[in-house]
C-alpha atoms as a PDB file:
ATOM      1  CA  UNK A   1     184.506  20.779-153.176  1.00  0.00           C
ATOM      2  CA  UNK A   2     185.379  21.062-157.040  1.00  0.00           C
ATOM      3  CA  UNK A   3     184.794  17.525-159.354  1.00  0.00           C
ATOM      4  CA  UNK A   4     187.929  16.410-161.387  1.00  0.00           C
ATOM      5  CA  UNK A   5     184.973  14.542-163.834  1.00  0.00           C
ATOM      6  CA  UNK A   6     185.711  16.081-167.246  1.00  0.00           C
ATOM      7  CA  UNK A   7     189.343  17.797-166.122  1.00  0.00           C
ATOM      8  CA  UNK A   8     192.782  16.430-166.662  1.00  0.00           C
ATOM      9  CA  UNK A   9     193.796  14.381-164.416  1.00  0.00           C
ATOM     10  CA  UNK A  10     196.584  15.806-162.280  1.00  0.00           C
ATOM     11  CA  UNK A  11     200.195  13.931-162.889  1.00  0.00           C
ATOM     12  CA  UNK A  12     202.276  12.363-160.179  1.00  0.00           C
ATOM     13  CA  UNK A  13     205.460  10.606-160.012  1.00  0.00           C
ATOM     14  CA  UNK A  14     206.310   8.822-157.221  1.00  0.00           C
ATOM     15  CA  UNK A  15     207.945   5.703-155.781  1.00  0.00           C
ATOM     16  CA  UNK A  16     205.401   2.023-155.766  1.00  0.00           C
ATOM     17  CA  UNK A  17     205.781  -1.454-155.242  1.00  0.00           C
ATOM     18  CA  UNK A  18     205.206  -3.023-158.773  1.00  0.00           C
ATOM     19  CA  UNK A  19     203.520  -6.526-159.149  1.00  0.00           C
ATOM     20  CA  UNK A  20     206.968  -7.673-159.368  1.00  0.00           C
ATOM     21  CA  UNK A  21     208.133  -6.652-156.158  1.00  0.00           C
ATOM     22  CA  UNK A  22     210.926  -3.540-157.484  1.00  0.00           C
ATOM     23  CA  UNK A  23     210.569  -0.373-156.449  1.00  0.00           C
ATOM     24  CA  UNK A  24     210.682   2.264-159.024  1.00  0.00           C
ATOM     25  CA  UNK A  25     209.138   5.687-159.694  1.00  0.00           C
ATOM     26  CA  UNK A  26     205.297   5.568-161.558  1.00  0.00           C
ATOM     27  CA  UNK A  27     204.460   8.534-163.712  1.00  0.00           C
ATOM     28  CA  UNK A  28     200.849   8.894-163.809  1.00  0.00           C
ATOM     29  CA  UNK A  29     201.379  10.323-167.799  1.00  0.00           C
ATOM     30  CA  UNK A  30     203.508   7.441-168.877  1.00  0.00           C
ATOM     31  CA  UNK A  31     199.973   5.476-169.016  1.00  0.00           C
ATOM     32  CA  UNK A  32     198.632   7.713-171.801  1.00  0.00           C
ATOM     33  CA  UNK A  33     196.748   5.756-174.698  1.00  0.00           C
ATOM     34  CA  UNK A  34     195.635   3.271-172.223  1.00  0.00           C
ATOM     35  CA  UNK A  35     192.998   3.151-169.511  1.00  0.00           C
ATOM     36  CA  UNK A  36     193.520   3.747-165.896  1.00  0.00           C
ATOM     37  CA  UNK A  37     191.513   3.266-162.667  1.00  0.00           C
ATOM     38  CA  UNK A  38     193.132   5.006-160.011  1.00  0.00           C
ATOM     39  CA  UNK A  39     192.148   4.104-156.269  1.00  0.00           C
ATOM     40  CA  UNK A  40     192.624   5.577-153.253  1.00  0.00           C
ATOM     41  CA  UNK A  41     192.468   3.502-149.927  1.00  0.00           C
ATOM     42  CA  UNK A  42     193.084   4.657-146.407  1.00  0.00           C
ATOM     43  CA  UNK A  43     195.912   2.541-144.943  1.00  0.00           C
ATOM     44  CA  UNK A  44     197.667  -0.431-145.414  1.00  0.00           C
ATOM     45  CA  UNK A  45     196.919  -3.285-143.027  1.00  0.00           C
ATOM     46  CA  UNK A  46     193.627  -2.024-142.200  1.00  0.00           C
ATOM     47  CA  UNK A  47     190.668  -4.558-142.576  1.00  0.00           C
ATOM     48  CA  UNK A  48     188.550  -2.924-145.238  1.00  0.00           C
ATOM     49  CA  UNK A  49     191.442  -2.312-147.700  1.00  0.00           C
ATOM     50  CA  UNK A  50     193.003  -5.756-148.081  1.00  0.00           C
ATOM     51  CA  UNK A  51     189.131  -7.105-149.686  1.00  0.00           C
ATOM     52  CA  UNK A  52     189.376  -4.212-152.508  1.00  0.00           C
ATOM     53  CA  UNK A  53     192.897  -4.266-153.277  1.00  0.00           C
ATOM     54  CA  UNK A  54     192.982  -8.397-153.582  1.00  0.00           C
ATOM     55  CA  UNK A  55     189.438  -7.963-155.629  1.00  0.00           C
ATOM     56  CA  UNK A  56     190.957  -5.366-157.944  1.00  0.00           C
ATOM     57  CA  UNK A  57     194.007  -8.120-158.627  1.00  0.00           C
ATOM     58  CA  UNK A  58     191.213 -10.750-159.277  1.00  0.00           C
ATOM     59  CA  UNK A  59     189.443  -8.945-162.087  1.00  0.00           C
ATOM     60  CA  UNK A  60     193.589  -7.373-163.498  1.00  0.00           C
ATOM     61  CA  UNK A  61     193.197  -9.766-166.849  1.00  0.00           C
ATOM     62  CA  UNK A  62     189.502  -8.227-167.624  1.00  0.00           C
ATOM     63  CA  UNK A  63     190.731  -4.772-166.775  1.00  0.00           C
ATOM     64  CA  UNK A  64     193.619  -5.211-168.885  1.00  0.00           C
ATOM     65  CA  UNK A  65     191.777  -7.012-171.503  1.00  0.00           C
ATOM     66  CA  UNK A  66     190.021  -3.803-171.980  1.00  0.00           C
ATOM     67  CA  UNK A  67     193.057  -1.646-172.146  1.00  0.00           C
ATOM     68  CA  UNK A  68     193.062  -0.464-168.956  1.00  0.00           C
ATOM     69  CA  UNK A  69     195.442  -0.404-166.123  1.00  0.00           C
ATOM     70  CA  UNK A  70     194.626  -0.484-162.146  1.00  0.00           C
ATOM     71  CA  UNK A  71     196.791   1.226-159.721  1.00  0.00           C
ATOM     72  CA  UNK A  72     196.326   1.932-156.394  1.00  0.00           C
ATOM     73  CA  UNK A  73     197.621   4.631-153.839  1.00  0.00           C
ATOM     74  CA  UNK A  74     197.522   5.396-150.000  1.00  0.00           C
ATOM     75  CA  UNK A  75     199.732   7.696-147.808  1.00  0.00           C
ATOM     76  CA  UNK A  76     201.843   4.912-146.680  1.00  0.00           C
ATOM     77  CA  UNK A  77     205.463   4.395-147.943  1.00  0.00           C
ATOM     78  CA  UNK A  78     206.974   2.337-150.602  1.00  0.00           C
ATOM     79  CA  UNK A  79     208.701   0.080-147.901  1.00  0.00           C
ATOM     80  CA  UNK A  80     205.338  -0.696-145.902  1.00  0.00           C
ATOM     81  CA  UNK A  81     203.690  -1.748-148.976  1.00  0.00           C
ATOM     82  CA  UNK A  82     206.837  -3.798-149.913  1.00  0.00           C
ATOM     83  CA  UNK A  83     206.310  -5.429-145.963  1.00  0.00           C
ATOM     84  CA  UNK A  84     202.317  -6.035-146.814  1.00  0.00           C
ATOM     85  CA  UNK A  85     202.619  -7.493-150.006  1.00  0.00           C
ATOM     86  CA  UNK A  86     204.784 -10.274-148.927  1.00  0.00           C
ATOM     87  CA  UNK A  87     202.541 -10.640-145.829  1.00  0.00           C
ATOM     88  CA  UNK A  88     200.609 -14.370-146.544  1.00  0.00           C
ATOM     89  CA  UNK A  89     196.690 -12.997-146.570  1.00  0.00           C
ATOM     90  CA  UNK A  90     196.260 -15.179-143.798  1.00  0.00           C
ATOM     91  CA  UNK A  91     198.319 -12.911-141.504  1.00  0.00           C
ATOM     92  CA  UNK A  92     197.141  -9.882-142.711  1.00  0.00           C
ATOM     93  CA  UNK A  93     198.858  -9.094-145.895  1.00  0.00           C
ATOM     94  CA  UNK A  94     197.642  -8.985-149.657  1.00  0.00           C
ATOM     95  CA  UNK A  95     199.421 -11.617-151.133  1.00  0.00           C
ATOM     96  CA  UNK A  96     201.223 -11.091-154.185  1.00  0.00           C
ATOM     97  CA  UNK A  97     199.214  -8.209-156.095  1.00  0.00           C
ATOM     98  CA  UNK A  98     200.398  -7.574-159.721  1.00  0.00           C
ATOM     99  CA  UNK A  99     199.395  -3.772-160.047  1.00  0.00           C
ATOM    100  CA  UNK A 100     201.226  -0.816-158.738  1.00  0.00           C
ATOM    101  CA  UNK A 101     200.882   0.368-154.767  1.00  0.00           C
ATOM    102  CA  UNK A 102     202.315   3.876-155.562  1.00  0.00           C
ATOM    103  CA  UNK A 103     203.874   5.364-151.726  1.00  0.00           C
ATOM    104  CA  UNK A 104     202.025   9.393-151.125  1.00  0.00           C
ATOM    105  CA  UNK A 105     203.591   9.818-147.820  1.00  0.00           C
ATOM    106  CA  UNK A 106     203.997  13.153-148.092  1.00  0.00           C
ATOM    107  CA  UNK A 107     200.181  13.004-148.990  1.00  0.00           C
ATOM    108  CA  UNK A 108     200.293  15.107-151.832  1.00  0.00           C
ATOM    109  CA  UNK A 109     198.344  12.984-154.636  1.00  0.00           C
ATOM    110  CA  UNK A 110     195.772  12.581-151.980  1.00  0.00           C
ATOM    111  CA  UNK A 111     195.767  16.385-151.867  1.00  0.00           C
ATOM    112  CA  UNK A 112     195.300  16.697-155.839  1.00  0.00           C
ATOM    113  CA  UNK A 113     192.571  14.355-155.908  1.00  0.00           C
ATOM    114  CA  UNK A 114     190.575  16.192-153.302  1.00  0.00           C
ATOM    115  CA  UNK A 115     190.137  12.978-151.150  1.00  0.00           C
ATOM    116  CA  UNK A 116     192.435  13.662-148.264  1.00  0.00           C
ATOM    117  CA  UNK A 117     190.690  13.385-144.916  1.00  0.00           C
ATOM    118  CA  UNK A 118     191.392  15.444-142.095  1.00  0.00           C
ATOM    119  CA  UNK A 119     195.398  15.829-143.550  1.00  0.00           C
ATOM    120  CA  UNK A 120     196.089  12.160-142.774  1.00  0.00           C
ATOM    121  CA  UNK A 121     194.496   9.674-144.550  1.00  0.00           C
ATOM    122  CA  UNK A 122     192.838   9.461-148.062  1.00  0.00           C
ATOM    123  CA  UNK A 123     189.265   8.508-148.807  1.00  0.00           C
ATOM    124  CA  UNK A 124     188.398   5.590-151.073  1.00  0.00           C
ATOM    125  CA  UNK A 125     188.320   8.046-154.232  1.00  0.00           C
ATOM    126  CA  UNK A 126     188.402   6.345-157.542  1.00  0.00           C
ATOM    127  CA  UNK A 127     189.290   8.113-160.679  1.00  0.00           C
ATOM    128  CA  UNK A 128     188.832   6.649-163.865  1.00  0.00           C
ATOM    129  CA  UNK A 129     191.032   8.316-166.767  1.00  0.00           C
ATOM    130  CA  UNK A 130     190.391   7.896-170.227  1.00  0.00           C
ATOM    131  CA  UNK A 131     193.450   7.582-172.809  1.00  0.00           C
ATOM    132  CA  UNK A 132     193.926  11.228-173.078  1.00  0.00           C
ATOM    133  CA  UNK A 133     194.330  11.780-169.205  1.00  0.00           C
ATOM    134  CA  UNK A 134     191.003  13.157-168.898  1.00  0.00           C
ATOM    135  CA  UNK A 135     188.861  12.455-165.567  1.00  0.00           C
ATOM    136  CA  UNK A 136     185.737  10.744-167.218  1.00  0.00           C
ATOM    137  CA  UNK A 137     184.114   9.313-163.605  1.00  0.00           C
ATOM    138  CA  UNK A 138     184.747   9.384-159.893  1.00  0.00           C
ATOM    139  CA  UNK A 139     183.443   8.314-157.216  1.00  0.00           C
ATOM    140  CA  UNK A 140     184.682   8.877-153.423  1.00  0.00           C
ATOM    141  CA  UNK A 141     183.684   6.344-150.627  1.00  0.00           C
ATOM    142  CA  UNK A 142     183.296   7.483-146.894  1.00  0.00           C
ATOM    143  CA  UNK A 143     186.365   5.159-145.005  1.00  0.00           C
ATOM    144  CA  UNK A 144     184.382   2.218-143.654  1.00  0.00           C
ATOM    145  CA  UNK A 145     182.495   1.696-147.124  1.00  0.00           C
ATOM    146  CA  UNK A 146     184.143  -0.912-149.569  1.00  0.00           C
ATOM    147  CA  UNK A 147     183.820  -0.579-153.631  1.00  0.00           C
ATOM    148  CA  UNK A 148     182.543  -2.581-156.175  1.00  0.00           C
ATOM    149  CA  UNK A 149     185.012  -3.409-158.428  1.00  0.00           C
ATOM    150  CA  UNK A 150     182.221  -4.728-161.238  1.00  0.00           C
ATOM    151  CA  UNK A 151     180.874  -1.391-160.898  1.00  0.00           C
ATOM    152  CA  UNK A 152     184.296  -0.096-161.946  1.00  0.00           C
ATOM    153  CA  UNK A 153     184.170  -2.534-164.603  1.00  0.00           C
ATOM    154  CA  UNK A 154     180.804  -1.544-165.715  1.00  0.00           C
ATOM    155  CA  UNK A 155     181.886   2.454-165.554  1.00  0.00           C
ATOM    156  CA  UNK A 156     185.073   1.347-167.943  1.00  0.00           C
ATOM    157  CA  UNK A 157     182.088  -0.686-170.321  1.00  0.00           C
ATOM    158  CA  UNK A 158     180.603   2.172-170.635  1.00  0.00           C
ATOM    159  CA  UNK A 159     182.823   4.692-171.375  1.00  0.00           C
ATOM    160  CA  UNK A 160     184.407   2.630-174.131  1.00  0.00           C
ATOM    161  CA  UNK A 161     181.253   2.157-175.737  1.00  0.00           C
ATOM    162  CA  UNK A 162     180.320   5.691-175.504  1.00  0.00           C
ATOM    163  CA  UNK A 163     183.298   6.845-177.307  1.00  0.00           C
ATOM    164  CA  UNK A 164     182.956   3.897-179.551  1.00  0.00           C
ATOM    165  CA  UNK A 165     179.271   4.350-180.495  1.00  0.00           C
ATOM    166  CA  UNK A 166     178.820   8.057-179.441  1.00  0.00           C
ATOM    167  CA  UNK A 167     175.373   6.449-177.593  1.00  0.00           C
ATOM    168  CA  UNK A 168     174.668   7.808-173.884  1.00  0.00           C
ATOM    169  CA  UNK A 169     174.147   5.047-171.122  1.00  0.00           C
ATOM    170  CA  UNK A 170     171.130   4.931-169.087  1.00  0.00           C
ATOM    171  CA  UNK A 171     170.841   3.684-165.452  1.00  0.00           C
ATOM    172  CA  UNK A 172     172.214  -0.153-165.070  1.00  0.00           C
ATOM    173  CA  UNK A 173     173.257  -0.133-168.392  1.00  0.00           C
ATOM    174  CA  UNK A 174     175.907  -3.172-168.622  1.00  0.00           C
ATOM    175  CA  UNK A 175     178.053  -3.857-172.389  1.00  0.00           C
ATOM    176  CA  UNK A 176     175.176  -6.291-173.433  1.00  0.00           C
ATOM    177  CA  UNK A 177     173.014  -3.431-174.150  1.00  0.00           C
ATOM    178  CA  UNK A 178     174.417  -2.296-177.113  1.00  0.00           C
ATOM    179  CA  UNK A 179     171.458  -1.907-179.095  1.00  0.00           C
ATOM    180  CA  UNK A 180     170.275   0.493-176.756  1.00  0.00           C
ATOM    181  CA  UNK A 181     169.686   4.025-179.077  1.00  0.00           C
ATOM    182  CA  UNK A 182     170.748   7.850-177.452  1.00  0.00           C
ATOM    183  CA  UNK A 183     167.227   8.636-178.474  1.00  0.00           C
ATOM    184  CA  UNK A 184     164.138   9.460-176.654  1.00  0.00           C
ATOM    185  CA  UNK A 185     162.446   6.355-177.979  1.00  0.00           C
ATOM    186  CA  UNK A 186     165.551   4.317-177.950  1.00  0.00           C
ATOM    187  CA  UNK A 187     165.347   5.294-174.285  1.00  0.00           C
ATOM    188  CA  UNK A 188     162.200   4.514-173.625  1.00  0.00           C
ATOM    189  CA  UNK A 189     162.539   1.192-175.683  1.00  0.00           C
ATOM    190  CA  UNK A 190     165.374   0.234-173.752  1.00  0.00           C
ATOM    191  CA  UNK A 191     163.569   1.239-169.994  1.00  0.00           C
ATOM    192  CA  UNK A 192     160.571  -0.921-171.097  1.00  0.00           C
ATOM    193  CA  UNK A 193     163.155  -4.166-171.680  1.00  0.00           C
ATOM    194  CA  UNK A 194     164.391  -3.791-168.348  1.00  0.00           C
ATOM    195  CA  UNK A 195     161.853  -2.887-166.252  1.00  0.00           C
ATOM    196  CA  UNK A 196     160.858  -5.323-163.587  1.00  0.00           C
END
């Protein structure tokens, strides 16, 4: 299994439900010069999805605060996201979410991203794409294992202030580190601080 970390991401245009309810086509390229976290979940009206996609929705004004845009995909159609988005949460649904649920029925996004699972559903793959289109982090969940969206938030922190700062980013490092140096002592300084 190849890595799309460091690679351009591969394109897509196809049909989603957009936070206002239309259906139109998304083109993955059309987001270039801003931020994107692409997800990947199984199935719509499963039990594990409907937690990450309404957490994702939650955090929308940080993500887009920091440039970035969140869309999601799964191998359902346009029309059964359409029917699960104006499902009440109580019943099942997701409410109204305000990002893009882009339809891969014909599973072929799944395919590109090297998360589909036994040629039916996707894994929970996340792809985080810098303003270029480049791949800069991944990470691919089995299908009963949830994300962290402040992890994703954290991953986003990170690679903005690398690219600001040029600075590396050790373990746990969160965006009030910034004094933290890409040095061997700055390093060690900043493993002492945190060190329990």
């Amino acid at each position: 299994m190849s890595t799309l970390v460091t690679k351009e991401a591969p394109n897509f245009k196809a049909l989603a439900v957009l936070g206002n309810n239309k259906i139109e086509e998304v083109d993955l390229s059309s987001y270039r010069g801003k931020y994107v976290v692409l997800f990947f979940y199984p199935l719509d009206f499963t039990f594990v999805c409907p937690s990450e996609i309404i957490a994702f929705d939650k955090k929308l004004e940080v993500f887009r605060e920091k440039n970035a845009e969140v869309i999601g995909v799964s191998v359902d159609s346009q029309f059964t996201h359409f029917a699960w988005k104006n499902t009440p949460v109580d019943k099942g649904g997701i409410g109204p979410v305000r990002y893009p649920l882009v339809a891969d029925l014909n599973k072929s996004i799944a395919k590109d991203y090297g998360i589909l699972f036994d040629d039916s559903v996707a894994l929970r793959g996340l792809f985080l794409i810098d303003k270029e289109g480049v791949v800069r982090h991944s990470v691919i969940n089995d299908l009963p294992l949830g994300r962290n969206v402040d992890e994703a938030l954290r991953m986003l922190d990170a690679l903005q202030f690398t690219e600001k700062h040029g600075e590396v980013c050790p373990a746990n490092w969160t965006a009030g580190d910034e004094g933290m140096k890409p040095t061997a002592d700055g390093v060690a300084e900043y493993l002492a601080k945190h060190a329990k």
